[in-house]
Protein backbone atom coordinates (compact mmCIF):
# COMPACT_ATOMS: atom_id res chain seq x y z
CA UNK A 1 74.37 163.03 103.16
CA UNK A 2 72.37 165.05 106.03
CA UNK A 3 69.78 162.00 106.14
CA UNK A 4 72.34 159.93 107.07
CA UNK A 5 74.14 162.04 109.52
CA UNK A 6 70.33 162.46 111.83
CA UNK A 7 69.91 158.46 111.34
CA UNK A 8 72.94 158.38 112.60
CA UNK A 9 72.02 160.46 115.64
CA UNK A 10 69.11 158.82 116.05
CA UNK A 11 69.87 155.38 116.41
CA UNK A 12 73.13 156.30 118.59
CA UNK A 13 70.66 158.29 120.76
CA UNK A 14 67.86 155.38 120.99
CA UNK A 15 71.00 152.81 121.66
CA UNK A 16 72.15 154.96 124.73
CA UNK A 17 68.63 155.24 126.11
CA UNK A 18 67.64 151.38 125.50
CA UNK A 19 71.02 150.30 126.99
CA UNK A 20 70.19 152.46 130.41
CA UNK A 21 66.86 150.76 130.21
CA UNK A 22 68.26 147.79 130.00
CA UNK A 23 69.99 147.86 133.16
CA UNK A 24 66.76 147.45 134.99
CA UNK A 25 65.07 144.65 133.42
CA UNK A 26 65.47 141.63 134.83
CA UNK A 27 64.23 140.09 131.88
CA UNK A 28 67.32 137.99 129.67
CA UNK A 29 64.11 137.11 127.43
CA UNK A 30 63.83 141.32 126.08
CA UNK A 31 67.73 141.77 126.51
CA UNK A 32 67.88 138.95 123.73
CA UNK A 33 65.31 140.80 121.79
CA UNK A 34 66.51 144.38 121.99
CA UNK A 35 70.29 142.72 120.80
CA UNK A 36 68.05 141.26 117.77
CA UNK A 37 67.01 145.02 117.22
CA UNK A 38 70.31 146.04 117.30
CA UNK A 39 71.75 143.53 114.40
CA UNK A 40 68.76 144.31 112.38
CA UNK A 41 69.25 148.37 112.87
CA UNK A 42 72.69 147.68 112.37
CA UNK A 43 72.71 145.69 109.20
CA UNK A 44 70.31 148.86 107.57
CA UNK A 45 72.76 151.92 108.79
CA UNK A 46 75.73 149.79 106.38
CA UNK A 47 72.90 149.88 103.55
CA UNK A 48 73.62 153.42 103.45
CA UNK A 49 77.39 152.87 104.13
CA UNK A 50 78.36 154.06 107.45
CA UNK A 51 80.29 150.94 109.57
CA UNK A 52 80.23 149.69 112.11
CA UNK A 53 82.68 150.49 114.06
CA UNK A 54 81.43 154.27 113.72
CA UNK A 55 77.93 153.48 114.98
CA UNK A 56 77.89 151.04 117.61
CA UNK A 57 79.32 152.68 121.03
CA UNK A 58 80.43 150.43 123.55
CA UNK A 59 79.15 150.67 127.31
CA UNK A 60 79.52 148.74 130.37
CA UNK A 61 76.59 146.37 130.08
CA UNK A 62 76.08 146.41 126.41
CA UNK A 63 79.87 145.40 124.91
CA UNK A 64 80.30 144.40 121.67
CA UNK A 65 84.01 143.20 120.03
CA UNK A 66 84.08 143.36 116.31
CA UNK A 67 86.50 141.97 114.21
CA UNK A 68 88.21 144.13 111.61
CA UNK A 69 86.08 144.63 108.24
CA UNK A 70 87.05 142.37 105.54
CA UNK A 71 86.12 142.08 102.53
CA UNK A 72 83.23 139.20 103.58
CA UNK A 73 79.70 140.02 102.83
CA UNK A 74 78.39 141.68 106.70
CA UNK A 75 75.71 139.34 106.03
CA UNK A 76 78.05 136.00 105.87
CA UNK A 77 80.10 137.75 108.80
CA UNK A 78 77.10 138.03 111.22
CA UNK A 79 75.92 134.85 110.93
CA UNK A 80 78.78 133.98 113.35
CA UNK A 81 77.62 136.60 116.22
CA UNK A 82 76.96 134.43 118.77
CA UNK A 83 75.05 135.03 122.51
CA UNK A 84 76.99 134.96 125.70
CA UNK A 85 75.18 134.86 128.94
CA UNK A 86 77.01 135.06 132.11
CA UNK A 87 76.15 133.65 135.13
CA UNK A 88 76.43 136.10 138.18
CA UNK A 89 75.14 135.73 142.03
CA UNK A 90 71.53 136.53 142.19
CA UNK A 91 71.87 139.71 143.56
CA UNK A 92 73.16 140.53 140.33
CA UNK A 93 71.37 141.52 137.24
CA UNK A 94 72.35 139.02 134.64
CA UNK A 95 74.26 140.74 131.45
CA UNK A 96 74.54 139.42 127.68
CA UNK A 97 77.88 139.95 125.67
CA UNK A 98 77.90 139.92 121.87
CA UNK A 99 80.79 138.80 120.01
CA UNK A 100 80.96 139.28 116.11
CA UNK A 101 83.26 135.61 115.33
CA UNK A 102 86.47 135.99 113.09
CA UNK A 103 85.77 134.56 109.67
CA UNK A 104 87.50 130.99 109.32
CA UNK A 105 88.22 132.05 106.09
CA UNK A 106 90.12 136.10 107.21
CA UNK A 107 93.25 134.03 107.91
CA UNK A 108 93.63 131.97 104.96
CA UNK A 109 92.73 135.17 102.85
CA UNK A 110 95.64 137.00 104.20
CA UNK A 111 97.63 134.00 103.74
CA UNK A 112 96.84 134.13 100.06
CA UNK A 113 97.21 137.90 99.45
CA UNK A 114 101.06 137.42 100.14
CA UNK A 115 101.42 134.01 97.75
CA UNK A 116 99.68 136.11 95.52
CA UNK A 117 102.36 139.06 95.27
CA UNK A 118 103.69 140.26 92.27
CA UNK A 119 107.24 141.07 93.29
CA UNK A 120 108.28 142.50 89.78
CA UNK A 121 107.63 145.93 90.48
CA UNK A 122 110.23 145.87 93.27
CA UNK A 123 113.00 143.93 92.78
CA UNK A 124 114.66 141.55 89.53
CA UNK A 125 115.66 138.81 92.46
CA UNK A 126 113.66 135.65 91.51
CA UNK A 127 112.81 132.45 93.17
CA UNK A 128 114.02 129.31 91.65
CA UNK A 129 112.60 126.07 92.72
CA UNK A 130 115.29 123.21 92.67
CA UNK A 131 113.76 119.44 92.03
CA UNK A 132 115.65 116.61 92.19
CA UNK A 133 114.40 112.42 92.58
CA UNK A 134 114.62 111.18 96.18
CA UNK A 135 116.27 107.95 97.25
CA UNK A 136 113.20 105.57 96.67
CA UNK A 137 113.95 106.53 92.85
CA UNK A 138 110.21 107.95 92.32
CA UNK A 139 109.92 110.35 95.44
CA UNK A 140 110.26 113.99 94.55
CA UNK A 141 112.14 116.80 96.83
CA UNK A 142 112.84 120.44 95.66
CA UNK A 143 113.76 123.55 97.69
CA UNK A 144 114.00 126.97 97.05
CA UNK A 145 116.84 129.39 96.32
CA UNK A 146 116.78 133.39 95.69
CA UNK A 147 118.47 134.20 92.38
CA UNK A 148 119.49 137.85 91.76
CA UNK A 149 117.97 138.09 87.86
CA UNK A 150 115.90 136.04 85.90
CA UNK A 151 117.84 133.19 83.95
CA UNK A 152 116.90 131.79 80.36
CA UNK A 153 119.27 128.54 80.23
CA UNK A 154 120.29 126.06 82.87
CA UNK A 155 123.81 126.88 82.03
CA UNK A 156 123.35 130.32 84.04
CA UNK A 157 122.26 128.56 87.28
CA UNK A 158 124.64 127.80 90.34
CA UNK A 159 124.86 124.08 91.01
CA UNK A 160 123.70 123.62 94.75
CA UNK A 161 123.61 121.10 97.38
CA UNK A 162 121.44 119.31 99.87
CA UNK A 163 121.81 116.76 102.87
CA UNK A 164 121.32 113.03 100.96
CA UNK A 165 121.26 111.15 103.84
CA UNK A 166 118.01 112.78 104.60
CA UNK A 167 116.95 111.38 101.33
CA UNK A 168 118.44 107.97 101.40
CA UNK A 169 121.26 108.79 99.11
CA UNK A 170 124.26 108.98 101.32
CA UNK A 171 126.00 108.11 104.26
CA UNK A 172 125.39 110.39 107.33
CA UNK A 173 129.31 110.70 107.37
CA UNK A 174 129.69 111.85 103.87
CA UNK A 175 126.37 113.64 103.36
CA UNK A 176 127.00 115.71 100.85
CA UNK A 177 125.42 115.77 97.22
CA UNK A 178 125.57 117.95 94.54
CA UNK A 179 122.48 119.18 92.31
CA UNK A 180 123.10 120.14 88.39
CA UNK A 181 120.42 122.00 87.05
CA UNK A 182 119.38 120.77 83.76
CA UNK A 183 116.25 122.05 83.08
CA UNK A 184 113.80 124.97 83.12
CA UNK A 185 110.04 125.45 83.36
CA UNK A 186 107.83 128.53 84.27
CA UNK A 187 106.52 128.47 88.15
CA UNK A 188 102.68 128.61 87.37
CA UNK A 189 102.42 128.39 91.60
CA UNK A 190 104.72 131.61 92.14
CA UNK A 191 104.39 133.26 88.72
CA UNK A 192 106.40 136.20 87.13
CA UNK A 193 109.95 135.29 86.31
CA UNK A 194 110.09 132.63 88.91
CA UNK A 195 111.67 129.67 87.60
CA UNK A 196 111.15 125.56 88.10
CA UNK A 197 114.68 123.67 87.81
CA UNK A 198 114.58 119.86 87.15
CA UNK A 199 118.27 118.65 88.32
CA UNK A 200 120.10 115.41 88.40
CA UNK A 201 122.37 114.38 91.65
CA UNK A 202 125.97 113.70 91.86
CA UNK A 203 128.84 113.07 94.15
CA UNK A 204 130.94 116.31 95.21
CA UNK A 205 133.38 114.66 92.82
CA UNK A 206 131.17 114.47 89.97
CA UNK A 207 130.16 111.01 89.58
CA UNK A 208 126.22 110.47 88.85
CA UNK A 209 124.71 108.93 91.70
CA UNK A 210 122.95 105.86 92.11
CA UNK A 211 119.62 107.34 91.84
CA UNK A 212 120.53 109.24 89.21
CA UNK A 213 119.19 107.71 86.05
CA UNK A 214 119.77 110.69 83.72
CA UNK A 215 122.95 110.42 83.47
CA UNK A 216 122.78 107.25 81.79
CA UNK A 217 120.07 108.21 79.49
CA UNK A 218 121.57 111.35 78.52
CA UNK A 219 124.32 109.54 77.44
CA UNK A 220 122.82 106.70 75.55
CA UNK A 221 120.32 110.28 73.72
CA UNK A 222 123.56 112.04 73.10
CA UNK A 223 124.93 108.76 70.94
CA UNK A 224 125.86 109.82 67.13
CA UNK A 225 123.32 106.99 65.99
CA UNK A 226 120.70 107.36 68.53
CA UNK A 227 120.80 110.97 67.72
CA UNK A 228 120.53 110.85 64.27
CA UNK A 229 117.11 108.69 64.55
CA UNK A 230 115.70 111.94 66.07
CA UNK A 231 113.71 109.68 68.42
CA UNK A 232 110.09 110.51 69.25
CA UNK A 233 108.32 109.84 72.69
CA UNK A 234 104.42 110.55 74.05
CA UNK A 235 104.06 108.90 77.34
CA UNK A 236 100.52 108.63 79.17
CA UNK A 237 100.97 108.79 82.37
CA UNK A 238 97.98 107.21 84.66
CA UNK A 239 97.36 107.95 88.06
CA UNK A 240 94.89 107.48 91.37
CA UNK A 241 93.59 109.95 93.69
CA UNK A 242 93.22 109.14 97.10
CA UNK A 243 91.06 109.93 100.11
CA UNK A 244 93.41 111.17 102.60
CA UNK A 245 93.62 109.10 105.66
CA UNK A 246 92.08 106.01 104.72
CA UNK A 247 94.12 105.32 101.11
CA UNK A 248 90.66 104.21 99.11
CA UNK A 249 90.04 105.71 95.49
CA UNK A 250 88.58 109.71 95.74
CA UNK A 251 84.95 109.09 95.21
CA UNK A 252 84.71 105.70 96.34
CA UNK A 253 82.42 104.99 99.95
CA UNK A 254 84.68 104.34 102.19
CA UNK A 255 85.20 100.78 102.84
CA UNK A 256 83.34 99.85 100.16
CA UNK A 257 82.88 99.89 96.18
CA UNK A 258 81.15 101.77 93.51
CA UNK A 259 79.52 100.09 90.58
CA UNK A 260 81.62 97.97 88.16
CA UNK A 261 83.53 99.44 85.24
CA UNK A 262 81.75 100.47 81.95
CA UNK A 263 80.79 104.24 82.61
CA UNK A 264 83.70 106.30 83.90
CA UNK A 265 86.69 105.89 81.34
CA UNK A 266 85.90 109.40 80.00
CA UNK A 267 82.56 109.53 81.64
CA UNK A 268 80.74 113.09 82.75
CA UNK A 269 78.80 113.58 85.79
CA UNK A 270 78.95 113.68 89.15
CA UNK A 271 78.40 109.80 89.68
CA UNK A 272 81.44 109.07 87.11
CA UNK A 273 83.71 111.30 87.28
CA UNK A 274 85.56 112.19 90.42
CA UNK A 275 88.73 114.48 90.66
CA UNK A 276 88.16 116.67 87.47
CA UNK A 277 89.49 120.10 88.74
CA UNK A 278 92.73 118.39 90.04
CA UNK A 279 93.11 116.83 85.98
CA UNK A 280 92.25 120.42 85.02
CA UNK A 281 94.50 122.41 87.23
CA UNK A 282 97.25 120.29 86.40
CA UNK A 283 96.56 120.48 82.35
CA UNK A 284 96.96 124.37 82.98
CA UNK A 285 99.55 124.45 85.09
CA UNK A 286 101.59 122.31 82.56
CA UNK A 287 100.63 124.54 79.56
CA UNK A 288 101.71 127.54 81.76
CA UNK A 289 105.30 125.71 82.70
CA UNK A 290 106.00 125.06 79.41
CA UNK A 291 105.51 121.04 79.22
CA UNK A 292 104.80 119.84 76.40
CA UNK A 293 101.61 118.20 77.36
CA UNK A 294 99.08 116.54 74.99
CA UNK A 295 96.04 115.89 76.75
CA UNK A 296 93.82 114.49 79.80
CA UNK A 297 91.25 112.20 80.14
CA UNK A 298 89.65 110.40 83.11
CA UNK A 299 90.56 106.41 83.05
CA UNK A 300 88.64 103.00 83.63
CA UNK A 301 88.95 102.66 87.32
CA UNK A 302 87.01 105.93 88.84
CA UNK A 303 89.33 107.81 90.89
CA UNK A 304 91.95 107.39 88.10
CA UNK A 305 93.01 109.62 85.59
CA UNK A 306 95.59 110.18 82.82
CA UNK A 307 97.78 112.97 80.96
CA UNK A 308 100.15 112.77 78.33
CA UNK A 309 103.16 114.11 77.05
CA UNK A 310 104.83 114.73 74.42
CA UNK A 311 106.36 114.04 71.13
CA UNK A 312 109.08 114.77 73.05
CA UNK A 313 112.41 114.06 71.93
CA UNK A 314 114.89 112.39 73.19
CA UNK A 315 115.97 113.25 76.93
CA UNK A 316 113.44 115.93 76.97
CA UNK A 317 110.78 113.27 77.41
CA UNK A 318 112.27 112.57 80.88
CA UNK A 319 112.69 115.94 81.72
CA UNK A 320 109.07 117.11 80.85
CA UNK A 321 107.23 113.93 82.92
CA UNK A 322 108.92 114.73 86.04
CA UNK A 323 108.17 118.14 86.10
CA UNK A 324 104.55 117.58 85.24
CA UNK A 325 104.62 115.02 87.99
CA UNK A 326 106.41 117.90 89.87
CA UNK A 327 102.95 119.73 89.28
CA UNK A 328 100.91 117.16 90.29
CA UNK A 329 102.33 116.41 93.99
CA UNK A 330 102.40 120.33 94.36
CA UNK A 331 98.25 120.24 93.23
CA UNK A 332 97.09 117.32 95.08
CA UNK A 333 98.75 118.71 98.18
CA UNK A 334 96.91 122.08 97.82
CA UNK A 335 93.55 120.24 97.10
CA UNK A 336 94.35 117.69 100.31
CA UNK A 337 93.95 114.79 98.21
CA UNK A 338 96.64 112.04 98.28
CA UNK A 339 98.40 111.05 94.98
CA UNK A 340 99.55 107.45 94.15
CA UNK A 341 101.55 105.72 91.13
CA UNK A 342 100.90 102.34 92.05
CA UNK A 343 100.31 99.91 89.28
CA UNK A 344 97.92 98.37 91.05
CA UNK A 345 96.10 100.65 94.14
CA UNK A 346 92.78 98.40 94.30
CA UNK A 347 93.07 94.54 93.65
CA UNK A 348 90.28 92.69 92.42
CA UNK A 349 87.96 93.44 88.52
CA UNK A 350 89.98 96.80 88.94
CA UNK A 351 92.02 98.14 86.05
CA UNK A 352 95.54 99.08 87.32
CA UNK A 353 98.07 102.31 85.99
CA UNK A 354 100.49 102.00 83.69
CA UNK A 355 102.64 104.46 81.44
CA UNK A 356 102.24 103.57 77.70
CA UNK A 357 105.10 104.74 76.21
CA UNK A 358 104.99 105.38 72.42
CA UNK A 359 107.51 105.73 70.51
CA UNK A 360 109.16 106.56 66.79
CA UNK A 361 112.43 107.15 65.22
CA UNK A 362 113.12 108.51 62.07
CA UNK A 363 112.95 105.34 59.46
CA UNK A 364 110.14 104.47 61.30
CA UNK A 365 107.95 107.75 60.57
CA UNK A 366 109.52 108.25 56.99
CA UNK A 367 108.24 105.19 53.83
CA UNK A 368 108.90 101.46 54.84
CA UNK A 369 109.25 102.34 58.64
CA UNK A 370 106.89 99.59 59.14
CA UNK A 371 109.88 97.15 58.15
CA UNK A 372 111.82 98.63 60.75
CA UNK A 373 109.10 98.61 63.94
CA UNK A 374 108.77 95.20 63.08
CA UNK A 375 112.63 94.31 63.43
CA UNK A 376 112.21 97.14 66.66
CA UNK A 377 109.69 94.42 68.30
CA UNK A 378 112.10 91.58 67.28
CA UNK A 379 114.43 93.08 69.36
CA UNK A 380 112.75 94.26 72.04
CA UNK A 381 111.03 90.30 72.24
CA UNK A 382 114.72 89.39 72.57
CA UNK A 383 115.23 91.74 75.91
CA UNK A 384 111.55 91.00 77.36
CA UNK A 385 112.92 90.50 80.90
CA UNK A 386 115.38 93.29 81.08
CA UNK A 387 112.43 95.96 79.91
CA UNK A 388 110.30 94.18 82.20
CA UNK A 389 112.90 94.72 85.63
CA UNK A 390 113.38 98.18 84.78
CA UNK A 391 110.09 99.05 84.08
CA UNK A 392 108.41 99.87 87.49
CA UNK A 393 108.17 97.98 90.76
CA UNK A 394 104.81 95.70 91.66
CA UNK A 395 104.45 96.21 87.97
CA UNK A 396 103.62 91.91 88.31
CA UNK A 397 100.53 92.73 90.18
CA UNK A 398 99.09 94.30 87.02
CA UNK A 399 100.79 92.36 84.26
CA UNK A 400 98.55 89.34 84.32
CA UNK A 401 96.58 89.29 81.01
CA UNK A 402 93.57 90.62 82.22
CA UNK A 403 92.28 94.62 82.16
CA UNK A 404 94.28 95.60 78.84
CA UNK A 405 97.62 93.91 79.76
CA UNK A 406 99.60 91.27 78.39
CA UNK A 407 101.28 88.30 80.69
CA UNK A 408 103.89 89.61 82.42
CA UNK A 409 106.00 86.28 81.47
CA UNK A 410 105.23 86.38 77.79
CA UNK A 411 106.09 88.90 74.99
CA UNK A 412 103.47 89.60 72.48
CA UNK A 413 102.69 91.80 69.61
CA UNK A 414 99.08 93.06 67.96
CA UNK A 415 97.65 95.51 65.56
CA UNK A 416 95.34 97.14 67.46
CA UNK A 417 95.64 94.84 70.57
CA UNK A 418 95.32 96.40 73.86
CA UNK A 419 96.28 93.35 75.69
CA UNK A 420 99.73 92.86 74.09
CA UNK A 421 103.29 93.89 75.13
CA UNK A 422 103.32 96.18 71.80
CA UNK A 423 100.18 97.57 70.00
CA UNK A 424 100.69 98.75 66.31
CA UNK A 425 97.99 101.38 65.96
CA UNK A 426 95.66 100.45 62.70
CA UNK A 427 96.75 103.93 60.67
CA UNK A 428 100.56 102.55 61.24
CA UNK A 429 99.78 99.03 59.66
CA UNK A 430 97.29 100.81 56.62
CA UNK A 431 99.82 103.87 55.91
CA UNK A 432 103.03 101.39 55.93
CA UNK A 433 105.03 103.91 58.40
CA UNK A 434 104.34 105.29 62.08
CA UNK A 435 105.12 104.05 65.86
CA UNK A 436 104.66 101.60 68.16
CA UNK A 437 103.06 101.43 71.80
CA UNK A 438 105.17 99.58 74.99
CA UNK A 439 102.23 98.77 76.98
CA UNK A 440 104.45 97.17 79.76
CA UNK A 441 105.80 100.33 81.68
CA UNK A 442 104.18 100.77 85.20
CA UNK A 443 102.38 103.98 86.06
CA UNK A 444 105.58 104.35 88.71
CA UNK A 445 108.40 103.82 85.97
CA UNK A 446 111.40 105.96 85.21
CA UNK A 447 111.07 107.94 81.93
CA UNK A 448 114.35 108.59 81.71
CA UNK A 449 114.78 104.35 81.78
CA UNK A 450 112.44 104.04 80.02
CA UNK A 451 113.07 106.13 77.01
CA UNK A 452 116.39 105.64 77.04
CA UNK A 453 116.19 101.68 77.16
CA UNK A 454 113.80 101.68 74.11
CA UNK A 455 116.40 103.87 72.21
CA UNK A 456 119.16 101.30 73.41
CA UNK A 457 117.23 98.08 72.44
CA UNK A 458 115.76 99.05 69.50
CA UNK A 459 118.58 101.39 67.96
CA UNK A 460 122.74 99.99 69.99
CA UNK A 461 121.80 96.71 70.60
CA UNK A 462 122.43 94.30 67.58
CA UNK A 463 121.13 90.28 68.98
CA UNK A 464 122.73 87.31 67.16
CA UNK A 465 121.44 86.10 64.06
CA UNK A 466 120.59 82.82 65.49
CA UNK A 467 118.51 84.67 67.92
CA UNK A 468 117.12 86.86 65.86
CA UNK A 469 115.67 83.92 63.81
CA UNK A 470 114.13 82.14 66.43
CA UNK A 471 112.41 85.10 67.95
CA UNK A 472 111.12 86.08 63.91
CA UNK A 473 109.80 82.43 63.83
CA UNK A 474 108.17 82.88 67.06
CA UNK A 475 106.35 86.37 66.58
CA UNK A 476 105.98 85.19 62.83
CA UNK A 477 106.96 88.10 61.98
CA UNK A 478 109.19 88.67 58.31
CA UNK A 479 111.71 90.72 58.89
């Protein structure tokens, strides 16, 4: 400790004598050298821990601001001092200033200590995170809401309300709408008992909204028949990153193209795969929310990537793929990079997005269910149209037959058959029982239409015999 304490004396000593020196050299060329002396001498007193601040004494022609200590490596932090010279009349000696630079980073590091706060220790209040579906029908809002003790069941939230004619959902004059919470999920961006609450939108009188798509599909999940089918849903949900600014695929030169497709669906390295930590942050952030997610993978187009969820049953399908979509606007915005469900972003030899959506029910997973997907596609052939208007606008710009799709205009049905309307997988066909795959969903589709339309079609809706004929004839298939 004593060898430190005479260093200490000595360099504060030798400072105060150079700096008097200093004042009558006329020479900027040895001030700049005796100031590189001073870092250098500087940089070995913290070696044996003294700062800064405790060593360096300030005087009238030798002034030196520091910026409070953080917890940046001195090295990193002095690689911002910068040299000031300033220009006096010539009968004045000319002086140097040195300024040690904030950090760029100091600011966002404080910013981050308080998102990072574990309020548990102080109080039971919790933050709950309220999303609803804008007005375009795929936009996502939320907002925030103090709740004075954790909750386990949407039943034990406060319905709340927000201005919809901010949102395209009502009339400036009657603004009013009303949120019901619905569903939970953990907050993997706040932590602790903070909550995320997927809602639905109504009137102040209680009527569903026009937005509101839920409703509907809660209804048509909570039928006695539908229900009993115990209907099974994993949707893959595709998506493009974009570079903010100009709207061209993450990766992708600017203005121009990378090679052709072949080597990034699923591809490794840093010439194939661009946007992995987003795919990965989001896959954790799901499993730490509670979704029931499935997997990840990176897609055909580069800049494109997928995630799926489920089985999920029933309305929980819905439920599970806006939150995880929730997720992904909230982890794209962090990481700056723009996020787009268009079915088509890039036209040209470009695969576009879509939203596979498999699905089961109950005769179809148990022995024989292949009987009954096959009279499923003979109805869903029947309603080709009426899937095809609810399921995702500018979905005809990637419908064409090419890239793994099936003609928009034309229903069709394969075993293993990427380019159909419905794929039968080849373990369904061999084992007699299983699912079936709706290729035709859009990567910008409702679930809850979705989901609920296939439960409708394939389970409520009984066509005509005549009808149902023709379209067995058609298909060939033997029902």
């Amino acid at each position: 400790m004593y060898h430190i304490i005479i260093l200490r004396l000595l360099f504060h000593i030798c400072q105060l004598f150079v700096c008097h020196l200093l004042q009558t050299l006329k020479s900027s060329e040895i001030r700049v050298e005796f100031f590189k002396f001073q870092l250098i001498s500087t940089r070995i007193i913290k070696l044996f821990g003294i700062q800064m601040a405790q060593i360096l004494a300030a005087s009238p022609s030798c002034q030196m601001r520091l910026a409070k200590p953080s917890s940046i490596a001195s090295s990193k932090l002095w690689n911002s001092v910068v040299l000031k010279q300033k220009k006096q009349s010539s009968s004045k000696v000319r002086s140097f200033k040195v300024m040690a630079l904030q950090s760029d980073n100091s600011t966002i590091n404080r910013v981050e200590s308080l998102l990072n706060l574990d309020t548990k220790p102080f109080t039971d209040r919790i933050i709950a995170e309220y999303i609803w579906i804008g007005g375009s029908g795929i936009d996502l809002r939320s907002k925030s809401r103090t709740l004075e003790k954790p909750v386990e069941d949407p039943s034990e939230l406060p319905k709340w309300n927000y201005d919809g004619s901010s949102t395209g959902q009502a009339p400036g004059e009657d603004s009013e709408v009303i949120l019901y919470p619905q569903a939970i999920f953990r907050d993997p961006f706040r932590g602790g008992n903070n909550i995320l609450v997927i809602c639905d939108t109504y009137t102040p009188a209680g009527e569903p909204i026009p937005t509101n798509k839920r409703a509907r599909a809660a209804e048509i999940f909570s039928n006695k028949k539908v229900n009993e089918e115990i209907p099974w849903f994993g949707i893959e949900q595709e998506y493009t990153l974009l570079q903010p600014n100009v709207n061209w695929p993450l990766g992708w030169p600017v203005g121009a193209y990378p090679g052709p497709q072949g080597p990034y669906y699923c591809g490794v390295g840093a010439e194939k795969s661009w946007g992995r930590d987003i795919s990965d942050a989001h896959y954790k952030a799901c499993l730490y929310a509670g979704i029931n997610i499935s997997g990840t993978n990176g897609e055909v187009m580069p800049g494109q990537w997928e995630f799926q969820v489920g089985p999920s049953v029933g309305i929980e399908a819905g439920d599970h793929v806006w939150c995880a979509r929730y997720l992904l606007e909230r982890i794209t915005e962090q990481a700056g990079v723009v996020l787009t469900l268009d079915p088509k972003p890039i036209e040209g030899d470009w695969n576009g997005a879509g939203c596979h959506t498999n699905y089961s029910t109950k005769s179809m997973r148990e022995e024989g269910g292949f009987e009954v997907i096959k009279k499923a596609i003979l109805n869903l052939s029947l309603r080709h149209m009426e899937h095809i208007s609810a399921y995702g606008e500018g979905n005809e710009r990637r419908l064409t037959g090419k890239h793994e799709t099936a003609s928009i205009d034309q229903f069709s049905w394969g075993v293993a058959n990427r380019g159909c309307s419905i794929r039968v997988g080849r373990d369904t066909e061999k084992k007699g029982k299983g699912y079936l795959e709706d290729r035709r969903p859009a990567s910008n589709m409702d679930p809850y239409i979705v989901t609920s339309l296939l439960a409708e079609t394939t389970l409520l809706w009984e066509p005509t015999l005549e009808a149902e004929a023709l379209a067995a004839q058609k298909l060939s298939l033997k029902v």
